[in-house]
Protein backbone atom coordinates (compact mmCIF):
# COMPACT_ATOMS: atom_id res chain seq x y z
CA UNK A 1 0.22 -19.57 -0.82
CA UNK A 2 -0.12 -20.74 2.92
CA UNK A 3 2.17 -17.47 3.92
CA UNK A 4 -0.46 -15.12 3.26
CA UNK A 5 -3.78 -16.87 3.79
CA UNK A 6 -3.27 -16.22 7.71
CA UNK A 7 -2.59 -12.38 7.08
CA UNK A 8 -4.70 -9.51 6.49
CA UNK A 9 -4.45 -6.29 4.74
CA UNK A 10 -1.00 -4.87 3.57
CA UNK A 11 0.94 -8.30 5.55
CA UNK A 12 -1.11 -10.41 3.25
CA UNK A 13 0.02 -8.97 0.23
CA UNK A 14 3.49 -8.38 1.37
CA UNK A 15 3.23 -12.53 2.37
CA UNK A 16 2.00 -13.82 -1.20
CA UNK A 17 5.02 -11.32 -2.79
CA UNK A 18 7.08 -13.19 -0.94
CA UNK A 19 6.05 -16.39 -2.08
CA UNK A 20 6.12 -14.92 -5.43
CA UNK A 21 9.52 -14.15 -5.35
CA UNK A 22 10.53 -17.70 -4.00
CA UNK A 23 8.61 -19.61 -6.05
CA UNK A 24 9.87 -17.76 -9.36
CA UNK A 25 13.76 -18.60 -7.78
CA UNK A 26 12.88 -22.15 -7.47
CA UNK A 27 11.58 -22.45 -11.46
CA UNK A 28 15.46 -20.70 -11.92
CA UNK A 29 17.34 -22.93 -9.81
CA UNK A 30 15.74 -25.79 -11.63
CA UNK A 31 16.12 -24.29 -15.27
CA UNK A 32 19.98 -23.42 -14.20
CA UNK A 33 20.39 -26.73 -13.21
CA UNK A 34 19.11 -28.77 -16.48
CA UNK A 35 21.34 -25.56 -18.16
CA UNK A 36 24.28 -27.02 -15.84
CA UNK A 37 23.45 -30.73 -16.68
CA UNK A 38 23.37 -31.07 -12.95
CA UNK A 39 19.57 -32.58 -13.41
CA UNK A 40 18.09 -34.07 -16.70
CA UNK A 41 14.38 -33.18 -18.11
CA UNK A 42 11.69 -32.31 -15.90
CA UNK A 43 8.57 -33.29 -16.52
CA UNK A 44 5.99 -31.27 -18.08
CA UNK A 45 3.57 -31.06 -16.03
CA UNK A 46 5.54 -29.82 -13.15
CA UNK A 47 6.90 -27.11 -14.99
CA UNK A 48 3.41 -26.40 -15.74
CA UNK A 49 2.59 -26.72 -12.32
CA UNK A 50 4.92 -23.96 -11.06
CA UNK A 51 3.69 -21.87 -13.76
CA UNK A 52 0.35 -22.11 -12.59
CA UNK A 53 1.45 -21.37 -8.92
CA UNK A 54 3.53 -18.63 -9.92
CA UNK A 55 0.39 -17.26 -12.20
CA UNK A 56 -1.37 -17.26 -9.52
CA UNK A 57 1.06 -15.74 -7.07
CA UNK A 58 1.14 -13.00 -9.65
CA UNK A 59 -2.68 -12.64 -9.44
CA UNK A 60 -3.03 -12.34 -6.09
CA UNK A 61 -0.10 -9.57 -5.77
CA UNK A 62 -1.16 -7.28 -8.32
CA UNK A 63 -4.97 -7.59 -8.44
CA UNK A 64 -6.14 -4.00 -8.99
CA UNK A 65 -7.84 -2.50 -5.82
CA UNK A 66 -11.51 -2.65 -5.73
C-alpha cells in the first residue's frame, strides 16, 4: 500500500493496481506451492491476512468517483 500513498491523482491509482496485482500473485504462488507440496499448510490467519490486504487493494482501485 506504501506504492501509492506518495502519489497523487491517476499515479496513485495506477500505484495501488499495481500492488493489487502483486499481492494477488503472491496468494497464487503460495496456493501453487502447497498444490505442488513444495510448502505444507499455511496458517490461517495469514491467508486471512492477504485477503484483507488484497480487499483492500481492491477498495482503493475501484472506489467509485465522488
Amino acid at each position: 500500500m506504501a506504492e501509492g500513498m506518495g502519489n497523487h491523482a491517476g499515479n496513485k491509482r495506477q500505484r495501488y493496481s499495481s500492488a493489487l496485482g502483486s499481492a494477488r500473485e503472491v496468494l497464487a504462488c503460495v496456493q501453487v506451492a502447497q498444490a505442488m507440496r513444495y510448502i505444507g499448510t499455511v496458517d490461517a490467519k495469514v491467508l486471512d491476512r492477504m485477503d484483507h490486504v488484497i480487499a483492500t487493494l481492491t477498495r482503493l482501485v475501484y472506489r467509485r468517483a465522488s
